[in-house]
Protein backbone atom coordinates (compact mmCIF):
# COMPACT_ATOMS: atom_id res chain seq x y z
CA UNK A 1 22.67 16.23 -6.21
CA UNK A 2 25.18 13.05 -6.31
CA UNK A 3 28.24 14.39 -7.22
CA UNK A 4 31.54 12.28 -7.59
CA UNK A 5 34.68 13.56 -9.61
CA UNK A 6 33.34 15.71 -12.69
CA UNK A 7 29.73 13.69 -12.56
CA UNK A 8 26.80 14.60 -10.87
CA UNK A 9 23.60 12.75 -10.78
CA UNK A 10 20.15 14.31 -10.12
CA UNK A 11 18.43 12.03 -8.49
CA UNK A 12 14.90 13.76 -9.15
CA UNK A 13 15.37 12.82 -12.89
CA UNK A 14 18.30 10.29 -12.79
CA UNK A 15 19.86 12.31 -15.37
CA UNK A 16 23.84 11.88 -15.16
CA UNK A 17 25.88 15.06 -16.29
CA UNK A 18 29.49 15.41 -16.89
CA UNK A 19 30.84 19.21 -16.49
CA UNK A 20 27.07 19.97 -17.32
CA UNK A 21 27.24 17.94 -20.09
CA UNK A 22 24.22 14.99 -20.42
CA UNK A 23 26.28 11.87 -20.80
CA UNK A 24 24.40 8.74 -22.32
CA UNK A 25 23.01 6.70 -20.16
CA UNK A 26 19.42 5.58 -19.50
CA UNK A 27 18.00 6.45 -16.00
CA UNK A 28 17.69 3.12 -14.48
CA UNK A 29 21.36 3.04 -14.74
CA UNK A 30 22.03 6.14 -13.87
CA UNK A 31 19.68 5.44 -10.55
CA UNK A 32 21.79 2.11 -10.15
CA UNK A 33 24.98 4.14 -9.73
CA UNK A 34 23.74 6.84 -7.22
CA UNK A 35 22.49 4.18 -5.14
CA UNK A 36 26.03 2.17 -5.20
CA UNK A 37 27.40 6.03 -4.97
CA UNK A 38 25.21 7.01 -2.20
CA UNK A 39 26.58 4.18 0.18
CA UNK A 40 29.93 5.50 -0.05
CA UNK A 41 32.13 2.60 0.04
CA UNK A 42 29.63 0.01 1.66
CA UNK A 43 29.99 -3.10 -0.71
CA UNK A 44 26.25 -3.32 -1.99
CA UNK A 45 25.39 -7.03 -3.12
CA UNK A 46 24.43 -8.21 -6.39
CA UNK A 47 21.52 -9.79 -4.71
CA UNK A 48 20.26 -6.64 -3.04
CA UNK A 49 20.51 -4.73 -6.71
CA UNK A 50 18.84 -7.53 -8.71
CA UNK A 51 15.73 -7.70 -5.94
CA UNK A 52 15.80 -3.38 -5.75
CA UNK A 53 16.27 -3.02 -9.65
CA UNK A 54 14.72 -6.20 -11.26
CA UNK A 55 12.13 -7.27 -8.83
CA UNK A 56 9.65 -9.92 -9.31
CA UNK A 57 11.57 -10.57 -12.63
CA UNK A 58 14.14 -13.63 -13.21
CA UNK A 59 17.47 -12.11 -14.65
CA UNK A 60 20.39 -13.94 -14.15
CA UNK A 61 23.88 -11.86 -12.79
CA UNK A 62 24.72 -11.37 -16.49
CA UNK A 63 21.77 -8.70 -16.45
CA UNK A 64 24.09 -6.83 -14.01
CA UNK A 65 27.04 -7.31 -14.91
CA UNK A 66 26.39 -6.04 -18.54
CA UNK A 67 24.04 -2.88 -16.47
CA UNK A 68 27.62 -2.43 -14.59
CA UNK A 69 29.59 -2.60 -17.80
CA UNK A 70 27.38 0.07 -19.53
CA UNK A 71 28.05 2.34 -16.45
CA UNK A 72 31.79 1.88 -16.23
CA UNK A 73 32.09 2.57 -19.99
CA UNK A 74 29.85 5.94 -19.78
CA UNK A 75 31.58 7.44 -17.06
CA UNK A 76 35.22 5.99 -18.38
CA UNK A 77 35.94 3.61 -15.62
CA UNK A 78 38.16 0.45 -15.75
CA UNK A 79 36.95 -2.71 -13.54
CA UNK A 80 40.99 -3.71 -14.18
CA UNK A 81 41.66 -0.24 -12.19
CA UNK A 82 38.82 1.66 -10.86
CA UNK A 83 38.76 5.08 -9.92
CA UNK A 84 34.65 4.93 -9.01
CA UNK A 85 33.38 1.58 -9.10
CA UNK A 86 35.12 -1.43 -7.49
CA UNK A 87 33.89 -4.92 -8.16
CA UNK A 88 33.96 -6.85 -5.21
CA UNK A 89 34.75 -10.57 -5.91
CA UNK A 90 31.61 -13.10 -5.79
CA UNK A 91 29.89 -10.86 -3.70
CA UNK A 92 29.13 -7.40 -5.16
CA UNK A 93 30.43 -3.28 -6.08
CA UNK A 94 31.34 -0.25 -3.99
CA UNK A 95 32.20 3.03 -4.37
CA UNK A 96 35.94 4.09 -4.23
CA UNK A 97 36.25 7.72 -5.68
CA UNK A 98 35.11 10.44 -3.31
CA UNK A 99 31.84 12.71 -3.19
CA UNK A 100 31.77 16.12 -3.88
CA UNK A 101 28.66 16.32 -2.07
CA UNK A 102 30.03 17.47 1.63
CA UNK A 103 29.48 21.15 1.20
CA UNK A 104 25.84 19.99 1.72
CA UNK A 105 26.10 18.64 4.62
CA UNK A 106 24.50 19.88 7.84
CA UNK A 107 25.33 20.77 10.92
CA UNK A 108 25.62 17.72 12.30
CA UNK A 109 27.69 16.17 9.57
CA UNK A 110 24.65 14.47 7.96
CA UNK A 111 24.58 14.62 3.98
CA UNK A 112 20.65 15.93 3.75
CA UNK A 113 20.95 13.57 0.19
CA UNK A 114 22.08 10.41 2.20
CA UNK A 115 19.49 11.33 4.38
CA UNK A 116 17.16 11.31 1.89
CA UNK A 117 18.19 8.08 0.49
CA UNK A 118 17.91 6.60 4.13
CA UNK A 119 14.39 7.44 4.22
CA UNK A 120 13.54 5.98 0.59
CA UNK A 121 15.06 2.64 1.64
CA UNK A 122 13.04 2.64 5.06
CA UNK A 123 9.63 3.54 2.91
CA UNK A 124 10.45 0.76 0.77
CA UNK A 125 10.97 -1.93 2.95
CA UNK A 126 7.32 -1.14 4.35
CA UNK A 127 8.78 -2.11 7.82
CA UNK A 128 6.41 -0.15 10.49
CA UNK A 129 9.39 -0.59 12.86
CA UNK A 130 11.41 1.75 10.40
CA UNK A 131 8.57 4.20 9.67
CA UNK A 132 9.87 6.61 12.23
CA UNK A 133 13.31 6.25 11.41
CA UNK A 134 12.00 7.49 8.13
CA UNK A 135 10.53 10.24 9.30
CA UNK A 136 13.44 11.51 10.90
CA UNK A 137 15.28 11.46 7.86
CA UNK A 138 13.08 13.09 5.72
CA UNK A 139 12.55 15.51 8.52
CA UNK A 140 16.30 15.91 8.56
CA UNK A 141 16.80 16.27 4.67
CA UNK A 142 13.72 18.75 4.53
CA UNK A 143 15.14 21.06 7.18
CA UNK A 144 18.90 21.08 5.37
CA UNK A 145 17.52 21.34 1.75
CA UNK A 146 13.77 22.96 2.68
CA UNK A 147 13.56 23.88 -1.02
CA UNK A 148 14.36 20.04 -2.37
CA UNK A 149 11.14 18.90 -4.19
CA UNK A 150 11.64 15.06 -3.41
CA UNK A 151 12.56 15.09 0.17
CA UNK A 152 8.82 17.00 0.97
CA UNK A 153 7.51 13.90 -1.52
CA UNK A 154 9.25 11.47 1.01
CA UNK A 155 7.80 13.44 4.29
CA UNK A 156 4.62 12.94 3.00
CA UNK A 157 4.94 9.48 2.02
CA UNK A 158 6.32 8.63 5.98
CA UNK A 159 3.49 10.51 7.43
CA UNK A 160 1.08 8.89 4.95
CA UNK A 161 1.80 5.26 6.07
CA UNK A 162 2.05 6.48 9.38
CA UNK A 163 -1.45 7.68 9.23
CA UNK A 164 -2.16 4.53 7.56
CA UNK A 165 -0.97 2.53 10.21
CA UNK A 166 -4.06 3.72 12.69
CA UNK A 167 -6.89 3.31 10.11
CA UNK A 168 -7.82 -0.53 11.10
CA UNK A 169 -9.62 1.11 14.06
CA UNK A 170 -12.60 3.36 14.29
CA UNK A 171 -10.65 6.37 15.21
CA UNK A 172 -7.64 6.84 12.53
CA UNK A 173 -4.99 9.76 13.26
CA UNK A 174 -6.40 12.37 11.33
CA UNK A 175 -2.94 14.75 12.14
CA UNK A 176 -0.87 12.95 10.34
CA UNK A 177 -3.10 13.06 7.07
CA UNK A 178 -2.91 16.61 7.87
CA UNK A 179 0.84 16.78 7.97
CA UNK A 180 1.31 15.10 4.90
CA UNK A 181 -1.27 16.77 3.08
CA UNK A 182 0.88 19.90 3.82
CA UNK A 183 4.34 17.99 2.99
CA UNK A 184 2.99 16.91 -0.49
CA UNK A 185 1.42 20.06 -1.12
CA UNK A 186 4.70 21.45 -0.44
CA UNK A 187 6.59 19.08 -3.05
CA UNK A 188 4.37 19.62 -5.78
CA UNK A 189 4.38 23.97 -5.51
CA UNK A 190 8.41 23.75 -5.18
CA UNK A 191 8.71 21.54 -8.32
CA UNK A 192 5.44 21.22 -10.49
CA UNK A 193 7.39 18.74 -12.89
CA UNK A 194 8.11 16.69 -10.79
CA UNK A 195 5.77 13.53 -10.55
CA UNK A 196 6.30 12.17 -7.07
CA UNK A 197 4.66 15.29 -5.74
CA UNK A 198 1.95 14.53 -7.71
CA UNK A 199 1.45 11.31 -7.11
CA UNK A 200 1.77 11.17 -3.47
CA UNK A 201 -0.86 14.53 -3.42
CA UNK A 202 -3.08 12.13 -5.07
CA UNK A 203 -3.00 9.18 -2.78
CA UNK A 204 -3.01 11.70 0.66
CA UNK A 205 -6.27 13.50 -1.23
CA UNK A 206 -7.91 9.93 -1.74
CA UNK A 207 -7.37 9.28 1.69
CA UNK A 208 -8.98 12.47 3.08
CA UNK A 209 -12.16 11.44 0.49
CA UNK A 210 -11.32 14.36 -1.61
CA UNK A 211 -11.83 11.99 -4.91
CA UNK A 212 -11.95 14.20 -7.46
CA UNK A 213 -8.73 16.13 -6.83
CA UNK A 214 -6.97 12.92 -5.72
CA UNK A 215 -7.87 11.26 -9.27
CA UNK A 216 -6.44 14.36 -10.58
CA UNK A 217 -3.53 14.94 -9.22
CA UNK A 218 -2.26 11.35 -10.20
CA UNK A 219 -3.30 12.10 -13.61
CA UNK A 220 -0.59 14.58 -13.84
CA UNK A 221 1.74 12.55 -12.10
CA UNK A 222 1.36 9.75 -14.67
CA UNK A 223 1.09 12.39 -17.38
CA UNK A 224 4.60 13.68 -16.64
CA UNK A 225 6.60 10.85 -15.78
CA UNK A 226 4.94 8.08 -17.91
CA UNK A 227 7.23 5.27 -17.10
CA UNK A 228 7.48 5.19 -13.42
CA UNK A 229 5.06 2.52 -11.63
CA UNK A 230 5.08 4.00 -8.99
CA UNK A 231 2.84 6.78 -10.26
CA UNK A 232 0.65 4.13 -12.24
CA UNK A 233 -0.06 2.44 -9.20
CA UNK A 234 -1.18 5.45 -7.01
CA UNK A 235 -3.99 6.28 -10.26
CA UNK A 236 -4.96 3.01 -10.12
CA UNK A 237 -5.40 3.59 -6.29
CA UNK A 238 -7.26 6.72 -7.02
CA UNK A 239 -9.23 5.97 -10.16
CA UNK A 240 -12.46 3.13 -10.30
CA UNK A 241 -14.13 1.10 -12.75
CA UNK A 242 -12.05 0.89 -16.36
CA UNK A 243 -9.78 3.52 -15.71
CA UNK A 244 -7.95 1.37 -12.45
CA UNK A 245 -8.05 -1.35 -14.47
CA UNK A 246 -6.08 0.24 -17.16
CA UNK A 247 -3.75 1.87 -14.53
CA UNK A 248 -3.33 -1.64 -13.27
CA UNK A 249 -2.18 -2.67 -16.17
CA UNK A 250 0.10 -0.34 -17.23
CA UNK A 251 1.82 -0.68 -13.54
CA UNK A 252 2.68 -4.53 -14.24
CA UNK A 253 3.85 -4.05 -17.34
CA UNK A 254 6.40 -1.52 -15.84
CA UNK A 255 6.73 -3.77 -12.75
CA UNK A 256 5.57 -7.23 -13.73
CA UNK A 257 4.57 -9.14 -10.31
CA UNK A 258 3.46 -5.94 -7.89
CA UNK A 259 1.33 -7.80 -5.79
CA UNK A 260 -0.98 -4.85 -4.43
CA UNK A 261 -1.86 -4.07 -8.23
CA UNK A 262 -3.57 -7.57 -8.36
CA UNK A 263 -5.72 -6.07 -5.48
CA UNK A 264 -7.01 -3.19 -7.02
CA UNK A 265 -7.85 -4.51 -10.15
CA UNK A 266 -9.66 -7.62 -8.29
CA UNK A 267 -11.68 -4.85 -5.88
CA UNK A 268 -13.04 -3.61 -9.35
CA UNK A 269 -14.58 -7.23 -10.45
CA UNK A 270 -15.42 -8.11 -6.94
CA UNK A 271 -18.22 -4.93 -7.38
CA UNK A 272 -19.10 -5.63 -11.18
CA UNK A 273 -19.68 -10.00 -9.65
CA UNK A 274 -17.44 -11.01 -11.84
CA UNK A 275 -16.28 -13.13 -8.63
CA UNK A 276 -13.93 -15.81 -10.96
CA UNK A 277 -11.92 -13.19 -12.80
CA UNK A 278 -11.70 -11.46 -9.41
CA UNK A 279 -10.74 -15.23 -7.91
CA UNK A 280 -7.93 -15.25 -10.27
CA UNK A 281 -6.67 -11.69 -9.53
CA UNK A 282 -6.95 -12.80 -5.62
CA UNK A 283 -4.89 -15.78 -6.18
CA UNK A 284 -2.03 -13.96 -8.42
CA UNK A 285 -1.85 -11.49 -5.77
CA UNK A 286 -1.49 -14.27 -3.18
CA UNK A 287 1.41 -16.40 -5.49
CA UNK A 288 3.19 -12.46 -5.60
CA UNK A 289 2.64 -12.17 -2.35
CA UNK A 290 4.40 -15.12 -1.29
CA UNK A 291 7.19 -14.80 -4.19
CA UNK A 292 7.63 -10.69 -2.35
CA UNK A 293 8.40 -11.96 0.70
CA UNK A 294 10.45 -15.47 -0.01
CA UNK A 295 12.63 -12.97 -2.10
CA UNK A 296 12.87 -9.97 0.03
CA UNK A 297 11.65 -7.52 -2.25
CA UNK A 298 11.18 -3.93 -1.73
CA UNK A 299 7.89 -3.01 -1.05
CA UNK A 300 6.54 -6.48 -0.04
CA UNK A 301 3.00 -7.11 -0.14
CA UNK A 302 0.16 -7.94 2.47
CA UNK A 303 -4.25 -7.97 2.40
CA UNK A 304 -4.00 -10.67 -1.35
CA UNK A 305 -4.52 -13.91 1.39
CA UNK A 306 -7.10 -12.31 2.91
CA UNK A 307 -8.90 -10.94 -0.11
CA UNK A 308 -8.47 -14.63 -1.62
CA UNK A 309 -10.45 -15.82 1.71
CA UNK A 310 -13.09 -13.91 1.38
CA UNK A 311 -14.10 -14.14 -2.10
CA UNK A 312 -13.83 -17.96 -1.68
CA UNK A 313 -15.67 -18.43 1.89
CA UNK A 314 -18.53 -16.33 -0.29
CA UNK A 315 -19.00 -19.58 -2.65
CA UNK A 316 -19.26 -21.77 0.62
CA UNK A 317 -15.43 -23.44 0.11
CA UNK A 318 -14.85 -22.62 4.23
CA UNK A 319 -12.11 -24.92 4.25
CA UNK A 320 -10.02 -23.08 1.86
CA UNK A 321 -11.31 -19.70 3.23
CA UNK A 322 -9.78 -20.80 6.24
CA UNK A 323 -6.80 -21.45 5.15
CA UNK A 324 -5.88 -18.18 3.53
CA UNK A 325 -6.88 -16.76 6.44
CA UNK A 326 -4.65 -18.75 8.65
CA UNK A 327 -1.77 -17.17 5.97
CA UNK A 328 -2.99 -14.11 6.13
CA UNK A 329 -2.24 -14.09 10.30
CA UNK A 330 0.61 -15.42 10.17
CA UNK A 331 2.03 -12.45 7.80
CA UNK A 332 1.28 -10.08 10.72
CA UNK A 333 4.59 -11.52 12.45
CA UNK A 334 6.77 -10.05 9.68
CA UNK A 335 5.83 -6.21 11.06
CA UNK A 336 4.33 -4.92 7.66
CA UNK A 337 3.06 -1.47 7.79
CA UNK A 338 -0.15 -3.12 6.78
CA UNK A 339 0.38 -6.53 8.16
CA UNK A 340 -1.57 -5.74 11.37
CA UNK A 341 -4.71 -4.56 9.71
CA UNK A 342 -4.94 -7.70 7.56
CA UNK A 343 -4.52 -9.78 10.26
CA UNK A 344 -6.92 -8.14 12.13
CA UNK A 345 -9.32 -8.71 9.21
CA UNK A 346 -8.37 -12.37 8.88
CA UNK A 347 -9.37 -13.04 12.30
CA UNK A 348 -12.61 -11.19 11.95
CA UNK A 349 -13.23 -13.10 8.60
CA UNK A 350 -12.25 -16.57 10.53
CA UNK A 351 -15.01 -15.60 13.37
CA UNK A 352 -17.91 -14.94 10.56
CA UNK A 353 -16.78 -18.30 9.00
CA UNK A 354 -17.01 -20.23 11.82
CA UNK A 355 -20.43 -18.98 12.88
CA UNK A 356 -21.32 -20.35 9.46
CA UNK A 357 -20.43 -23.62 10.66
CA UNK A 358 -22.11 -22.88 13.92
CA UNK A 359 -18.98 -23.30 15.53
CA UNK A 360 -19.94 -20.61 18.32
CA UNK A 361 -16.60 -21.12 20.77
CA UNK A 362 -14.36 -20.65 17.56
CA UNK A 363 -16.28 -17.76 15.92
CA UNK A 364 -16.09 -16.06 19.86
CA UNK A 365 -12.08 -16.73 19.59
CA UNK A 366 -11.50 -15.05 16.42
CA UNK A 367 -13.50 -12.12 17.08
CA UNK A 368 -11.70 -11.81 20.70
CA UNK A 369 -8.31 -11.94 19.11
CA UNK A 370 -9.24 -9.33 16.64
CA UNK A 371 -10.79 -6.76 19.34
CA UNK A 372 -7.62 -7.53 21.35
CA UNK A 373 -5.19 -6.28 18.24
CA UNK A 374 -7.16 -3.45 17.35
CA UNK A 375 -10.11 -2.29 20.66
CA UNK A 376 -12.99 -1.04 18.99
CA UNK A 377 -12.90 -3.03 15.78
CA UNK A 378 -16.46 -1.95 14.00
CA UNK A 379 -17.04 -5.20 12.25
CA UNK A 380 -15.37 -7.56 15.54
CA UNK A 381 -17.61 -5.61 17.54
CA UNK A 382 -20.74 -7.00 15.27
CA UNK A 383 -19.27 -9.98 15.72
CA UNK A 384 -18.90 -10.04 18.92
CA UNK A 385 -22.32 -9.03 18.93
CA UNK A 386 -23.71 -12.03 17.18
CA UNK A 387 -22.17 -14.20 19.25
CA UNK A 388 -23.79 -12.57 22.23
CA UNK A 389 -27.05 -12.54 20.63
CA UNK A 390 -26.59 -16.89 20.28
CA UNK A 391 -25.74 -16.71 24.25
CA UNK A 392 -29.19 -15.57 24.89
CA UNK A 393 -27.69 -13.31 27.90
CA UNK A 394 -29.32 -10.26 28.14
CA UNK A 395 -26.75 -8.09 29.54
CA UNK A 396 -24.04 -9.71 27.28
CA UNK A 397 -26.34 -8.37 24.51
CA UNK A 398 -26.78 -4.73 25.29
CA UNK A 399 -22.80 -4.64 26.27
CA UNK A 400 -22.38 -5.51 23.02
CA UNK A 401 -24.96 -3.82 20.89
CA UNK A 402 -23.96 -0.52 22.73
CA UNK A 403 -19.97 -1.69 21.44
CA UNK A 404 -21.36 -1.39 18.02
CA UNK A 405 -23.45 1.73 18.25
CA UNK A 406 -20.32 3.61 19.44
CA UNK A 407 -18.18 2.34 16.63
CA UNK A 408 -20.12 3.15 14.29
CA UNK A 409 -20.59 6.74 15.86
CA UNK A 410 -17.09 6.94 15.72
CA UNK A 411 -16.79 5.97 12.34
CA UNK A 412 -19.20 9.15 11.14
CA UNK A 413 -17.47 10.92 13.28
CA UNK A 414 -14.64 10.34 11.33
CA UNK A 415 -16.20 10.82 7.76
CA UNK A 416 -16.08 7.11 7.18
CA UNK A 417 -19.45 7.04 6.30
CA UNK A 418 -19.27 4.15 3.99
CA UNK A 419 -18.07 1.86 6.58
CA UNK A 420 -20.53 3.02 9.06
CA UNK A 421 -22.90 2.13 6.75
CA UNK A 422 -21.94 -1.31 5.96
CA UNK A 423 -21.30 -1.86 9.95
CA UNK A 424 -24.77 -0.91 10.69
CA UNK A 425 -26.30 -3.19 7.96
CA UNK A 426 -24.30 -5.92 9.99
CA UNK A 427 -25.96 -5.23 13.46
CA UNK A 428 -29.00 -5.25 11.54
CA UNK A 429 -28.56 -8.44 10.13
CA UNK A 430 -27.70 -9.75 13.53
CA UNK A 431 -30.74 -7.74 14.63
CA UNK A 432 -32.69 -9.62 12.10
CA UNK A 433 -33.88 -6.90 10.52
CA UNK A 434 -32.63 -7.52 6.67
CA UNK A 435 -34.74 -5.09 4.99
CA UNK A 436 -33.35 -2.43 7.10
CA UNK A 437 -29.69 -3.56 6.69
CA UNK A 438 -30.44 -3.38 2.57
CA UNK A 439 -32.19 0.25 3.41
CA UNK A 440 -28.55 1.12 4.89
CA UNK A 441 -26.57 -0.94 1.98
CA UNK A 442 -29.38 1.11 -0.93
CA UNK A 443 -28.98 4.66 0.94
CA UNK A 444 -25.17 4.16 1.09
CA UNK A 445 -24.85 4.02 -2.48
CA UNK A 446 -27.05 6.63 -2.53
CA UNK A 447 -25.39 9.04 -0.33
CA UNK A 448 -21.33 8.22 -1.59
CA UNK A 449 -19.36 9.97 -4.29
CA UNK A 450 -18.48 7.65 -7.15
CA UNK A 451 -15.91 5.15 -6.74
CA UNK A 452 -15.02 2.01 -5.06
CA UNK A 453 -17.91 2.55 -1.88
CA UNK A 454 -19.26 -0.38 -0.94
CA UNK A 455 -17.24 -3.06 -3.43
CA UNK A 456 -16.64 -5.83 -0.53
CA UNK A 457 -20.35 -6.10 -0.39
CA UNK A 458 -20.42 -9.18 -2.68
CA UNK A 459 -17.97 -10.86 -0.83
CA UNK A 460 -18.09 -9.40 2.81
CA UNK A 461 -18.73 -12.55 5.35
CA UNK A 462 -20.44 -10.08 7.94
CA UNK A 463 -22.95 -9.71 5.27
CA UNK A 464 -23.59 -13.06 4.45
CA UNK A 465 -26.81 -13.83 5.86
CA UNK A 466 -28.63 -11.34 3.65
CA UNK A 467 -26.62 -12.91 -0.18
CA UNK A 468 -29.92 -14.60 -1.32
CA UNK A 469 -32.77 -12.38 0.46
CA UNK A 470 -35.01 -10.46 -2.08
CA UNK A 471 -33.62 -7.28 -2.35
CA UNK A 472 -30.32 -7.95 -2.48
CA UNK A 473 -30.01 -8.01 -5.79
CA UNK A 474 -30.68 -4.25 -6.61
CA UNK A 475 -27.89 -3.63 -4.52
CA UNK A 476 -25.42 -5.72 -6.49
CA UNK A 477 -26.64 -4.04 -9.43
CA UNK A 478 -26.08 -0.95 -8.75
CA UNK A 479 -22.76 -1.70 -7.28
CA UNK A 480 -21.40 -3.47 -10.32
CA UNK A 481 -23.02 -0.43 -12.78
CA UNK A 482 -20.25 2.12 -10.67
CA UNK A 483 -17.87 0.02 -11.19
CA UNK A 484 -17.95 -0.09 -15.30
């Protein structure tokens, strides 16, 4: 709990009570306050609370000053002589009353709330070079409070992107799914009401391919917290075909402009070939993308150049493919959680685009620069096969077909079967061997739990050799019918 004169704030429901009284005020206010609270004195800008609180959404300072007003008049402060909230001229507010917090402290003098609050604002910034700072405080807040719902919910979260962080390669760390598997677990037995636990089970059981109990545990997430995004988003992560779309949509309207919302939806009509509506998604998510990240908002965006790339190199406009590609690389450089793996992508996309063009020394470039960022790459080893296979040296060849065999090995061995599959219908395309490659696409489809398996198919540029070969065609079907 926040706690400050005769107020205290719980921050799992942003519910402000006076002497155990509810006062009157809504909970995105009441969440503005224990985040000016919680930095005890730190002047907190008016431009970092209009990019936390109003992201993506064009409110002028009046918005805040009349969201400051409302506060001040429920908790019976004067801005002419404050006893909680000081304004500080032209530039912002801080806190000037005193905590009643430090009982909870630890035994290092660390608040286990502050703590807490640290590790939020790391998550959000989606900064890998924070990640284990995050961690740490989580770890910290956990250990202090080990019966405090939302700091488990925030351990899992940290070890979740952590994980997340090694899945470009063939070989993700599978421990750290583990851990916060156990961490969100955790959350959701201590407090079963409350809907982070939920939502985070549901995106850590997605991500271990246990669907079904993913999809369900962001049900109830969304089910008991209705208006947070946050927990729209995840079911839209979790869900397919109509139901992500609808998710999607109820997560802009809550948070008009979330970039990685336009990519879920546009994964759905990439699989149905609806490849203009899913051009359009691409390209809002790029524009958001950009907006994110010229603004400095919280949880900043990465992947929508990439996606844009793709779905436009697969309609033969390489030029622009390019080009989103080139913007998706140069992201990387701003240390995104996921900026790496998108970048990685991009370059692997750039070398299939250029051996469309026949440009052989580029296509070799882009594939090099991908296996250098992430050794082992499945689909820059089949490129790097292809171009070996154009060389017409033998030992270059088997070096690396025998790269690709033991990716994809270590993809099953992983239980990323679905990519193993689509990475062996790429050698086999190289191979020359298309009806084989559509045997791998048809049994893949086959073989995976409904879902999103196999929706880049339409647009993936190591697959673009077999778009117009008989066959192909039964494949899309099918594809688009799982995704209604």
């Amino acid at each position: 709990m926040i706690r400050f004169g005769s107020f205290q704030i719980d921050p799992r429901t942003w519910l402000l009570t006076q002497q155990g009284q509810p006062v009157d005020l809504s909970p995105r206010l009441v969440e503005i306050l224990g985040y000016i609270v919680a930095r005890d004195g730190e002047i907190v800008t008016k431009d970092e609370l209009l990019e936390r609180f109003w992201p993506d959404v064009h409110v002028s300072e009046n918005t805040l000053t009349r969201a400051i007003a409302d506060i001040r008049k429920a908790i019976k402060d004067e801005a002419a002589e404050p006893k909680y909230l000081q304004t500080a001229a032209r530039r912002g507010y801080r806190f000037v009353g005193r905590q009643g917090a430090q009982g909870a402290r630890g035994a290092q003098g660390a608040d286990p709330f502050e703590e807490w609050v640290k590790g939020r604002l790391a998550l959000d910034s989606l900064d890998a070079s924070k990640l284990n700072d995050a961690v740490r405080a989580f770890e910290r807040t956990v250990s202090e409070l080990p019966r405090y719902a939302p700091a488990h919910a925030g351990l899992a979260n940290a070890y979740l992107l952590q994980y997340e962080k090694t899945r470009s390669g063939s070989t993700p760390d599978r421990a750290l799914l583990e851990r916060a598997m156990s961490a969100a677990q955790q959350a959701s037995s201590l407090d079963p009401a409350l809907g982070e636990g939920w939502a985070v089970l549901g995106y850590v059981l997605c991500a271990a391919g246990k669907v079904s109990e993913g999809q369900a545990a962001a049900r109830r997430a969304a089910a008991l917290e209705p208006d947070n995004w946050r927990h729209h988003y995840r079911l839209a992560y979790s869900a397919w075909g109509e139901e992500r779309l609808r998710a999607v949509d109820r997560t802009l309207a809550l948070m008009p402009g979330f970039a990685p919302a336009r990519m879920l939806a546009c994964m759905v009509f990439v699989a149905r070939g609806t490849l203009d509506r899913a051009e359009r998604e691409a390209a809002s998510g790029a524009d958001a993308q950009r907006q994110h990240h010229l603004h400095h908002s919280p949880l900043p965006a990465v992947g929508n150049h990439w996606l844009l790339g793709i779905i436009r190199a697969s309609s033969g406009r390489i030029d622009q493919a390019l080009t989103c590609f080139d913007e998706e690389i140069a992201e990387a450089a701003r240390g995104h959680v996921y900026g790496a793996e998108f970048a990685v992508n991009a370059h692997v996309a750039t070398g299939f685009a250029k051996l469309s063009l026949q440009d052989v020394g580029a296509a070799a470039a882009a594939f090099r620069r991908a296996a250098n960022a992430s050794p082992g790459h499945p689909k820059a080893s089949v490129g790097e096969y292809a171009v070996a296979r154009r060389s017409n040296d033998a030992q270059a060849i088997d070096s690396a077909r025998l790269s690709v065999e033991h990716a994809i090995e270590e993809l099953r061995r992983g239980d990323r079967h679905v990519e193993a599959a689509l990475v062996s219908a790429g050698m086999k395309i190289v191979d020359g061997d298309t009806a084989a490659a559509l045997a791998d696409l048809d049994r893949m489809l086959d073989t995976s739990l409904a879902g999103p398996a196999g929706w880049i198919i339409p647009v993936d540029p190591m697959l673009a050799p077999i778009r117009e070969v008989p066959g192909i065609q039964a494949v899309l079907s099918r594809l688009a019918a799982r995704a209604a």
